[in-house]
Protein backbone atom coordinates (compact mmCIF):
# COMPACT_ATOMS: atom_id res chain seq x y z
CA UNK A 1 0.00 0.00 0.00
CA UNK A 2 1.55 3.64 -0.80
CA UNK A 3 0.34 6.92 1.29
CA UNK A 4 0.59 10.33 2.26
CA UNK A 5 1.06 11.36 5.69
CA UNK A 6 -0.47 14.98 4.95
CA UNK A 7 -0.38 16.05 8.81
CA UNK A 8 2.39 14.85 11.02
CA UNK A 9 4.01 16.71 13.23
CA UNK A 10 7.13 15.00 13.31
CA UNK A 11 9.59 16.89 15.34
CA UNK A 12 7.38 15.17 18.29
CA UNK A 13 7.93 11.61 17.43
CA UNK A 14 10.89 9.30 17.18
CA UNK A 15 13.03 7.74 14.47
CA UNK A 16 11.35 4.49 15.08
CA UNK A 17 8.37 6.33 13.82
CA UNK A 18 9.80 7.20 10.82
CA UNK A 19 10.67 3.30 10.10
CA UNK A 20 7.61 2.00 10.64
CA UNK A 21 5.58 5.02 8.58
CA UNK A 22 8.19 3.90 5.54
CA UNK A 23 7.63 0.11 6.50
CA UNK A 24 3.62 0.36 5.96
CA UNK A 25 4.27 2.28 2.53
CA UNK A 26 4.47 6.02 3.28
CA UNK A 27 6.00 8.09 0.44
CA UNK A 28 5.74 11.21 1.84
CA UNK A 29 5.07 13.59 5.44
CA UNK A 30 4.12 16.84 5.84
CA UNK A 31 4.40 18.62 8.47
CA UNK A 32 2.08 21.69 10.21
CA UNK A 33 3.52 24.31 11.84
CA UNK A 34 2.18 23.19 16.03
CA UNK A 35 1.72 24.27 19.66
CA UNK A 36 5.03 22.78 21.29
CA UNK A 37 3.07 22.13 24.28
CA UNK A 38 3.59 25.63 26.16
CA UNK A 39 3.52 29.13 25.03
CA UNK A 40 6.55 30.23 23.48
CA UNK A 41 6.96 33.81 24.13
CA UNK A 42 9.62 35.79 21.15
CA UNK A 43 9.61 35.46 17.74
CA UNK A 44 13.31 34.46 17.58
CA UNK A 45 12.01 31.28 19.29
CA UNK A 46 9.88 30.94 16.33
CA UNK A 47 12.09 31.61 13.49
CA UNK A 48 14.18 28.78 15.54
CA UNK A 49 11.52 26.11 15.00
CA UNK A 50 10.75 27.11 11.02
CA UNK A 51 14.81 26.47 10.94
CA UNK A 52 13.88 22.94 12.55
CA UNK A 53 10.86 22.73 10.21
CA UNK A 54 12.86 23.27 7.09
CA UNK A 55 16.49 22.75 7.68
CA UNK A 56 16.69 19.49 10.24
CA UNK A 57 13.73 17.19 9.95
CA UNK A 58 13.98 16.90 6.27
CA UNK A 59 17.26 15.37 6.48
CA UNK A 60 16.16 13.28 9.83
CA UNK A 61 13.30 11.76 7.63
CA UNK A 62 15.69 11.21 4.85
CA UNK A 63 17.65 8.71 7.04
CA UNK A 64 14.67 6.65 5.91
CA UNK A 65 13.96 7.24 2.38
CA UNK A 66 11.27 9.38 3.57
CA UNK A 67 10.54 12.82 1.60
CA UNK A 68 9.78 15.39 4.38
CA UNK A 69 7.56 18.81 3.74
CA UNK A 70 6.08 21.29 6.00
CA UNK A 71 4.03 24.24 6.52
CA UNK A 72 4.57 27.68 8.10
CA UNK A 73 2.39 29.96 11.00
CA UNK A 74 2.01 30.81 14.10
CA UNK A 75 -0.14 27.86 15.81
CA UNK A 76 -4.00 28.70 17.01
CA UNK A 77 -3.34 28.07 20.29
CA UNK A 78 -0.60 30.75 20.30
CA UNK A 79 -3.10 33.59 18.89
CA UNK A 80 -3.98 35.60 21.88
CA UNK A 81 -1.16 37.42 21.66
CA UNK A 82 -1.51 39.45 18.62
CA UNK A 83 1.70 41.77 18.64
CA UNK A 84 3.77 38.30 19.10
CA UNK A 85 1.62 36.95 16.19
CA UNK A 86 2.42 39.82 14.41
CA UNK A 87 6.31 39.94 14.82
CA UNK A 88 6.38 35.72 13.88
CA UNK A 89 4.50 36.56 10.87
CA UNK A 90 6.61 38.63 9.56
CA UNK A 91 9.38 36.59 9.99
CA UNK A 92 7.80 33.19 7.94
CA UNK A 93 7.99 34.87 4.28
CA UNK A 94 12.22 34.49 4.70
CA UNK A 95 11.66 30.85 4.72
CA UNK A 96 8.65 30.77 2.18
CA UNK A 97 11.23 29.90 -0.48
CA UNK A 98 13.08 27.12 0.71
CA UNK A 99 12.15 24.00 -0.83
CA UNK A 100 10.44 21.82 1.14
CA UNK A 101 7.80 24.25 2.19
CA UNK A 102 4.32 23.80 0.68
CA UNK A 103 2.32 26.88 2.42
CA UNK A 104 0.70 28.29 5.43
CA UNK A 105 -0.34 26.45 8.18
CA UNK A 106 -1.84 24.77 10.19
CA UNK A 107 -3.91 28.55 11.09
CA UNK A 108 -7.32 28.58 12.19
CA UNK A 109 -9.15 28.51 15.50
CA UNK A 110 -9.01 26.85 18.76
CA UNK A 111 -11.30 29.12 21.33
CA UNK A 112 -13.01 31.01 18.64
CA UNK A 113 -11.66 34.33 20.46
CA UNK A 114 -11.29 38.05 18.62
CA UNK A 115 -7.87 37.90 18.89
CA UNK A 116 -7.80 34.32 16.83
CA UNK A 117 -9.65 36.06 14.39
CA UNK A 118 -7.32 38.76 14.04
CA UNK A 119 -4.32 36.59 13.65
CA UNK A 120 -6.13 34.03 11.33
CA UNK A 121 -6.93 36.99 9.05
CA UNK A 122 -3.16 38.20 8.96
CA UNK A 123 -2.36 34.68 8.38
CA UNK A 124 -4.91 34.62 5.37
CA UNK A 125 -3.40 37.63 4.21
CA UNK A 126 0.45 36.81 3.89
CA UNK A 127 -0.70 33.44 2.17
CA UNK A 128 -2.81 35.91 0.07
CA UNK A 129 0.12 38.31 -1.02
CA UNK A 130 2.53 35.39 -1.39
CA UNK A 131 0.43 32.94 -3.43
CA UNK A 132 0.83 30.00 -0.78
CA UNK A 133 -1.71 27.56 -0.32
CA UNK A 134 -3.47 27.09 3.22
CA UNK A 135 -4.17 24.56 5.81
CA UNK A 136 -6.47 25.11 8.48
CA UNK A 137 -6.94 23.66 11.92
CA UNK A 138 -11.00 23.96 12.87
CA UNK A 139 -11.28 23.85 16.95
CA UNK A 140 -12.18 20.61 18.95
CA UNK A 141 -15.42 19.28 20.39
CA UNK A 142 -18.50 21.57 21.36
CA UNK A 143 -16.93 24.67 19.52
CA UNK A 144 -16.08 23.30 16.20
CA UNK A 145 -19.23 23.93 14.12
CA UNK A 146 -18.89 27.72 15.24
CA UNK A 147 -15.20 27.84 14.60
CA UNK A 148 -15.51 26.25 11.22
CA UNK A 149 -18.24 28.17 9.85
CA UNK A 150 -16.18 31.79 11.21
CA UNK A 151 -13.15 30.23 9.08
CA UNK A 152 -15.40 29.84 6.19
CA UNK A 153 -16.51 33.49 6.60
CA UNK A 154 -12.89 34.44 6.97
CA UNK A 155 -11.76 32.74 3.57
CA UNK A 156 -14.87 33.55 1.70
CA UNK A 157 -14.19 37.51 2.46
CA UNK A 158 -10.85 37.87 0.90
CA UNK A 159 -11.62 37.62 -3.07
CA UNK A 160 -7.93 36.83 -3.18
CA UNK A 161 -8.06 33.17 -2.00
CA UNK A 162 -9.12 30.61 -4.31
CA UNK A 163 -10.93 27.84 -2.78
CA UNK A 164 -9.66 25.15 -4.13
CA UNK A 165 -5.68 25.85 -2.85
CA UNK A 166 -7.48 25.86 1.11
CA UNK A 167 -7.49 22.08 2.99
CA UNK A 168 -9.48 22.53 6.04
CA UNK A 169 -8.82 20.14 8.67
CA UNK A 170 -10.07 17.91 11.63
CA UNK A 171 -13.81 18.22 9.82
CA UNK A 172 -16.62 15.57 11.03
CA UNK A 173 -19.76 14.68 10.29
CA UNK A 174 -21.37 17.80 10.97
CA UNK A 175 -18.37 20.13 9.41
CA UNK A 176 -17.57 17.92 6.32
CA UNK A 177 -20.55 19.50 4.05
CA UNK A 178 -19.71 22.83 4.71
CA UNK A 179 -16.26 22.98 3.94
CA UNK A 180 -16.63 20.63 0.68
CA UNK A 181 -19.64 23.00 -0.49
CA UNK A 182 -17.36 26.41 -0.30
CA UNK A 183 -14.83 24.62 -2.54
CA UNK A 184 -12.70 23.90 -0.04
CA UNK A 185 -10.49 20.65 0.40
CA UNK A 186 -11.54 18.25 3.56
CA UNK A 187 -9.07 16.60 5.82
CA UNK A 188 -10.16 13.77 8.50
CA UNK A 189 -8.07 13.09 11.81
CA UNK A 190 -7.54 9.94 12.89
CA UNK A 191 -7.13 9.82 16.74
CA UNK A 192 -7.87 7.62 18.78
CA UNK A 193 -9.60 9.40 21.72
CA UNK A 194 -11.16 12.25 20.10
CA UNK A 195 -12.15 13.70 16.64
CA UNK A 196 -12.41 10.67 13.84
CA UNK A 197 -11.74 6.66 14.72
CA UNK A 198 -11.58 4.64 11.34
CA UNK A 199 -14.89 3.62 11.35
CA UNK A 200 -16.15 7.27 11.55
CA UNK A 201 -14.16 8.41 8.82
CA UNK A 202 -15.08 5.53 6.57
CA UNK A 203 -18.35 6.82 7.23
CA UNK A 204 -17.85 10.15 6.16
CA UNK A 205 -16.22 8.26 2.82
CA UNK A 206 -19.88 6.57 2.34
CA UNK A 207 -21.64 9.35 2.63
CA UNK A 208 -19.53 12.26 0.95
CA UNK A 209 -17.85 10.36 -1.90
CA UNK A 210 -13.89 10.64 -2.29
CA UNK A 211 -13.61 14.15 -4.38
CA UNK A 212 -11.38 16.34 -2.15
CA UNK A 213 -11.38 14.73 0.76
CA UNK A 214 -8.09 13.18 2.57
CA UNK A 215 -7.06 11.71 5.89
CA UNK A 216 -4.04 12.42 8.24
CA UNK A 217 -2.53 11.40 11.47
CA UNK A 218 -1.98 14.36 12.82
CA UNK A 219 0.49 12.51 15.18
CA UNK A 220 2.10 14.50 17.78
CA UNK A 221 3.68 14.67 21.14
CA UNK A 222 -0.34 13.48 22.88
CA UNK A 223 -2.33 10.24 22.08
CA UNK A 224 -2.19 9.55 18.51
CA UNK A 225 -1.34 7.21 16.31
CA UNK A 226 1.51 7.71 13.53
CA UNK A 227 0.02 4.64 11.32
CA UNK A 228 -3.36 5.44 11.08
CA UNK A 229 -3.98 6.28 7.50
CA UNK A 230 -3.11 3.07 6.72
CA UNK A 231 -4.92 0.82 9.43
CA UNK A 232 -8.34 3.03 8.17
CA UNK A 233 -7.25 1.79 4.56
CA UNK A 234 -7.64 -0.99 6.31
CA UNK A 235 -10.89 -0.42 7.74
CA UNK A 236 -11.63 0.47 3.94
CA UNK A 237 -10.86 -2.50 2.51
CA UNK A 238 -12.87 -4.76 5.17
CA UNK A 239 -15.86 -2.60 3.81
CA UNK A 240 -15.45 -3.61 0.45
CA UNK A 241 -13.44 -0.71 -0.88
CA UNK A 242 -11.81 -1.47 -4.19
CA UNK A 243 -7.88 -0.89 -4.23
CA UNK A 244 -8.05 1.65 -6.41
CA UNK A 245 -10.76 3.70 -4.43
CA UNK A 246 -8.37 3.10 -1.50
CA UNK A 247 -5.53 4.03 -3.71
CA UNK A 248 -7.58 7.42 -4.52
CA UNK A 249 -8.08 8.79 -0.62
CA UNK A 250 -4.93 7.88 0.87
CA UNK A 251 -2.37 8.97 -1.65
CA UNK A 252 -4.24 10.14 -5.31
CA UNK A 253 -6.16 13.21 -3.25
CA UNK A 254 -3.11 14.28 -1.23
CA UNK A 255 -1.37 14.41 -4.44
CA UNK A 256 -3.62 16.11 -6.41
CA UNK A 257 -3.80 19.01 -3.37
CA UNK A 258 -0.02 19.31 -2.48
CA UNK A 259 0.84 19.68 -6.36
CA UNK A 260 -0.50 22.82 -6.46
CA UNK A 261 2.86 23.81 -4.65
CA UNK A 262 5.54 23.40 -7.34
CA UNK A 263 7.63 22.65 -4.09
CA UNK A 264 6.06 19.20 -3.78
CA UNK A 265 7.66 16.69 -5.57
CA UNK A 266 8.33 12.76 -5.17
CA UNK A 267 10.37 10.33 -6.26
CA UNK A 268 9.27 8.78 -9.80
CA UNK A 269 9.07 5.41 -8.66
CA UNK A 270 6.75 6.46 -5.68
């Protein structure tokens, strides 16, 4: 089986990771821009981590014949603080031309707040003036209808961004239409306490079809699972789902997205 990982944030896991993502057919990561756990307070810190981001996982992942790619922003959960926000955004577009970056990301929402807003729109705005495409991170639980549906407004008042370059991630059932009837790309989380299990994303599949939609990981430093696009191919395949269907979600769809970034390239034989 061959896959993307389109959402791992690999500077959080191990090496042994890395084998066994390679071992189960992985032909590519990419990796979001994340909360390290804590606040981090100066932008230097920041321009410090898109160094790590662009400069020292790649070649960590290519100790395993893995291609490594990642995105750029100031996390959600880091928002509140606009004039920090401010001073890390203007830092990112140094880095925007190095090649394994593929765009902005992973902005968005995590408590819905003003000052979220404020940053997400800055965010929307640099990807805007520096034709980048986007990846967003839709809050958890309770407050992710609201948050999705204020993203949606955000996008769909700048004329600049074109739908179709914007993956909006961690949708569910009740998120997936939405995002899919803006234009947008759809991405599913697999974890295993919390947003989508296997069989809930397969769901989503038999409802919704395949166009535009992908899954991820999202593996981190928390509970999550590094292998989990493959074991809900799995999942797929004990449903019935052909090979090629299969083939389609977990690595055709990622494709088709990530190409839109002439940075985002694999090996021929992949």
């Amino acid at each position: 089986m061959r896959y993307i990982e389109p959402h791992g944030h690999m500077v959080s896991r191990t090496t042994d990771d890395y084998l066994d993502m390679v071992t189960a057919g992985c032909a590519a990561v990419c990796e979001p821009a994340f909360w390290a756990g804590f606040d981090r307070g100066t932008a230097s810190g920041f321009r410090d981590y898109f160094a790590q981001l662009t400069e020292h996982e790649p070649k960590r992942a290519a100790r395993y014949g893995l291609p490594h790619f990642c995105w750029l922003c100031i996390n959600p959960k880091e928002s509140e603080d606009v004039g920090l926000a401010r001073d890390v955004i203007a830092t990112i577009p140094e880095f925007l031309s190095r090649p394994t970056v593929l765009g902005i990301g992973e902005i968005g929402l995590n408590k819905n707040s003003k000052n979220e807003l404020r940053v997400l729109e800055m965010h929307v705005d640099l990807a805007a003036r520096h034709d980048q495409l986007i990846l967003v991170h839709t809050p958890h639980l309770e407050d992710k209808l609201k948050g999705t549906r204020l993203i949606l407004d955000v996008l769909r008042a700048d004329s600049r961004i074109k739908p179709g370059r914007v993956l909006i991630d961690h949708v569910e059932e009740h998120t997936v239409r939405a995002v899919l009837d803006r234009g947008h790309w759809a991405g599913m989380t697999l974890y295993p306490i919390s947003k989508c299990t296997p069989a809930r994303a397969v769901d989503i599949l038999d409802v919704n079809g395949t166009e535009r939609l992908w899954m991820n990981s999202a593996c981190d430093w928390g509970e999550s699972v590094p292998l989990a696009v493959p074991r809900t191919a799995l999942e797929m395949r004990r449903r019935g789902w052909s090979a090629s269907a299969i083939d389609r979600v977990v690595y055709q769809n990622p494709v088709r997205f990530l190409s839109q970034c002439p940075n985002f390239r694999l090996p021929a034989d992949a």
